[in-house]
C-alpha atoms as a PDB file:
ATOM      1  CA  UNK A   1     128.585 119.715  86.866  1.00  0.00           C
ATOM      2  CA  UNK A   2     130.544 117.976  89.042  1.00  0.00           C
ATOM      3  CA  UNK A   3     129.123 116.011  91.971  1.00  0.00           C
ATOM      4  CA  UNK A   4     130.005 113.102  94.090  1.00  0.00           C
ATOM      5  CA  UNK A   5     129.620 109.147  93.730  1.00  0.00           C
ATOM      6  CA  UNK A   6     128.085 106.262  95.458  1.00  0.00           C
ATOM      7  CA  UNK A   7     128.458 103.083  94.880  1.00  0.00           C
ATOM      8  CA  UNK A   8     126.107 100.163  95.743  1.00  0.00           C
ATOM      9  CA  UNK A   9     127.147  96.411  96.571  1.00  0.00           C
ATOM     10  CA  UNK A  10     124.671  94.306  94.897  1.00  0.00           C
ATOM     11  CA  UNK A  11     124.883  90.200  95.004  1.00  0.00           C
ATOM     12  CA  UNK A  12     126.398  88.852  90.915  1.00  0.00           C
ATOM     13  CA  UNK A  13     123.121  89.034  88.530  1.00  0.00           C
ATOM     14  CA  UNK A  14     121.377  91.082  90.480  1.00  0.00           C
ATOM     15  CA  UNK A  15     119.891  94.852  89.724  1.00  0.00           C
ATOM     16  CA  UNK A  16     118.703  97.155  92.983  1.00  0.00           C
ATOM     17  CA  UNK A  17     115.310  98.277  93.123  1.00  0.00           C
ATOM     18  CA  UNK A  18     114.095 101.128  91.840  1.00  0.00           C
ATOM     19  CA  UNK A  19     113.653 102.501  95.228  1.00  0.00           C
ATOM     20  CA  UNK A  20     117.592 102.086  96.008  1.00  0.00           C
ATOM     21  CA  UNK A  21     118.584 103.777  93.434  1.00  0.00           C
ATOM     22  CA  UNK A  22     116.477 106.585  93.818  1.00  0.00           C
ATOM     23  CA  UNK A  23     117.749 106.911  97.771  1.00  0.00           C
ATOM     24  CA  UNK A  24     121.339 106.141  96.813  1.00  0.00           C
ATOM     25  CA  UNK A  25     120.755 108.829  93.872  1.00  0.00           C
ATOM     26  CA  UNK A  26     119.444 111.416  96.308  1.00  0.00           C
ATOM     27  CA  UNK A  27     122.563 110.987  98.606  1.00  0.00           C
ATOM     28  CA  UNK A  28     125.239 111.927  95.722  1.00  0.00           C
ATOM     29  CA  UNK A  29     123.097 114.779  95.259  1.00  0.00           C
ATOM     30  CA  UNK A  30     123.080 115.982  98.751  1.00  0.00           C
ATOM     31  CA  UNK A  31     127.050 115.932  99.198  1.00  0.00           C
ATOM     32  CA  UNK A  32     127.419 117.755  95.565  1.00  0.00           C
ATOM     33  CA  UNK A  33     127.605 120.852  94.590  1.00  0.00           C
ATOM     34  CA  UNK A  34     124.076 120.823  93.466  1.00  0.00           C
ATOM     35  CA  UNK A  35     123.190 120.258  96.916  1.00  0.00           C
ATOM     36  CA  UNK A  36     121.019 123.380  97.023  1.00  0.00           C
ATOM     37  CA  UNK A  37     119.282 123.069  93.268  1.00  0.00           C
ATOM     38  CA  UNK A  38     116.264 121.831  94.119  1.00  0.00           C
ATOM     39  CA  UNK A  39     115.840 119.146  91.869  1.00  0.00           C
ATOM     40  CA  UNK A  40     118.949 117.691  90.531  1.00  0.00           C
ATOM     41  CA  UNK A  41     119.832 115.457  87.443  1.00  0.00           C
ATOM     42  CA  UNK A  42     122.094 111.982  88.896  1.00  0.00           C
ATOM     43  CA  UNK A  43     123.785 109.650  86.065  1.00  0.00           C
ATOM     44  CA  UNK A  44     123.468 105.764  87.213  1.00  0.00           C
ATOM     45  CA  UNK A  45     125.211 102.697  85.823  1.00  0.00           C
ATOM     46  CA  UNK A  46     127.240  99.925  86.397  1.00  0.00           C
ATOM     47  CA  UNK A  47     131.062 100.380  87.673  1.00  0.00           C
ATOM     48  CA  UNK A  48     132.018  98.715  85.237  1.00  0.00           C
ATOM     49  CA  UNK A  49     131.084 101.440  82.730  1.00  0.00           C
ATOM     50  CA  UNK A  50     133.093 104.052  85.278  1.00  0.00           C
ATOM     51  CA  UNK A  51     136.792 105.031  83.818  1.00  0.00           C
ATOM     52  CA  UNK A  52     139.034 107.746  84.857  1.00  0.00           C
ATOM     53  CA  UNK A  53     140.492 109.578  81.810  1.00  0.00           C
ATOM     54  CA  UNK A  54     144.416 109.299  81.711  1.00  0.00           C
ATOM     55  CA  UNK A  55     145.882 112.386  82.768  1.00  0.00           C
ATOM     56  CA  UNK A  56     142.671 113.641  84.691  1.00  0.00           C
ATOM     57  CA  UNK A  57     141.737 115.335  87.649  1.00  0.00           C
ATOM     58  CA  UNK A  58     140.927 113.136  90.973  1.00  0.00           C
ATOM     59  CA  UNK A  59     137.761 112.679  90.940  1.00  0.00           C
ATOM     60  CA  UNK A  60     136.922 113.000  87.109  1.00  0.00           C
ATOM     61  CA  UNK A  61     135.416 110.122  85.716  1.00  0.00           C
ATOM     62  CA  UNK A  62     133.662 109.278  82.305  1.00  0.00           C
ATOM     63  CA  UNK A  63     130.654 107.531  82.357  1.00  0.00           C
ATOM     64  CA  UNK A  64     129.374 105.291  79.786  1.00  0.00           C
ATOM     65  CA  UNK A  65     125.321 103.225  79.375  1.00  0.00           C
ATOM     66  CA  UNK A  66     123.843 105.563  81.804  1.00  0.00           C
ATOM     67  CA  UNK A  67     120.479 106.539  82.953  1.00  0.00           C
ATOM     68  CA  UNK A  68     119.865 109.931  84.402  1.00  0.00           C
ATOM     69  CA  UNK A  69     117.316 109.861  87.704  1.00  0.00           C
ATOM     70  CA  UNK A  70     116.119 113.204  88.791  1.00  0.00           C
ATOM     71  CA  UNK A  71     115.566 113.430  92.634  1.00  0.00           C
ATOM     72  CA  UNK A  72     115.679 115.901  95.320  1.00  0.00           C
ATOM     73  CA  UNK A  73     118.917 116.045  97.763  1.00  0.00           C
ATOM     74  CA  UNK A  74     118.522 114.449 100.921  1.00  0.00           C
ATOM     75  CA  UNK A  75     120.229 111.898 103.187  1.00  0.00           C
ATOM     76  CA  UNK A  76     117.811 108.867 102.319  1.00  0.00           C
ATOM     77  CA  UNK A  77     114.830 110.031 103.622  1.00  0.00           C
ATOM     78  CA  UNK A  78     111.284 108.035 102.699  1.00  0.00           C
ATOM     79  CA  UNK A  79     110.992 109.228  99.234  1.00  0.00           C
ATOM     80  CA  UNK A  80     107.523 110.281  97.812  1.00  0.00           C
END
């Protein structure tokens, strides 16, 4: 489905917290079009792993070495 993407500065050698990514995960959701699913599946990695197919849509992008996080929409509220 598609959805939207964040990306998060994080200092060389360093991994955010589980916490950040969670919050970060729950934004993308909320400005997709998934916004209203209740729960909703989000694909993480590095940008590095990120390409956009030749000849693709904007927007498209392939992702490679992901992990999927399952939140709830929201604009970085406390999570639970």
């Amino acid at each position: 489905m598609p959805g939207s993407h964040v990306v998060l500065k994080v200092p060389a050698g360093e991994d955010p917290g589980r916490n950040i990514l969670k919050m970060a995960a729950s934004i993308a959701a909320f400005y997709s079009k998934a916004r209203t699913g209740g729960v909703v599946a989000v694909s993480c990695t590095r940008a590095r792993y990120v390409t956009k197919p030749r000849g693709a849509k904007p927007g498209t992008v392939q992702i490679r070495k992901e992990s999927v996080l399952k939140v709830h929409p929201g604009l970085g509220e406390a999570l639970e």
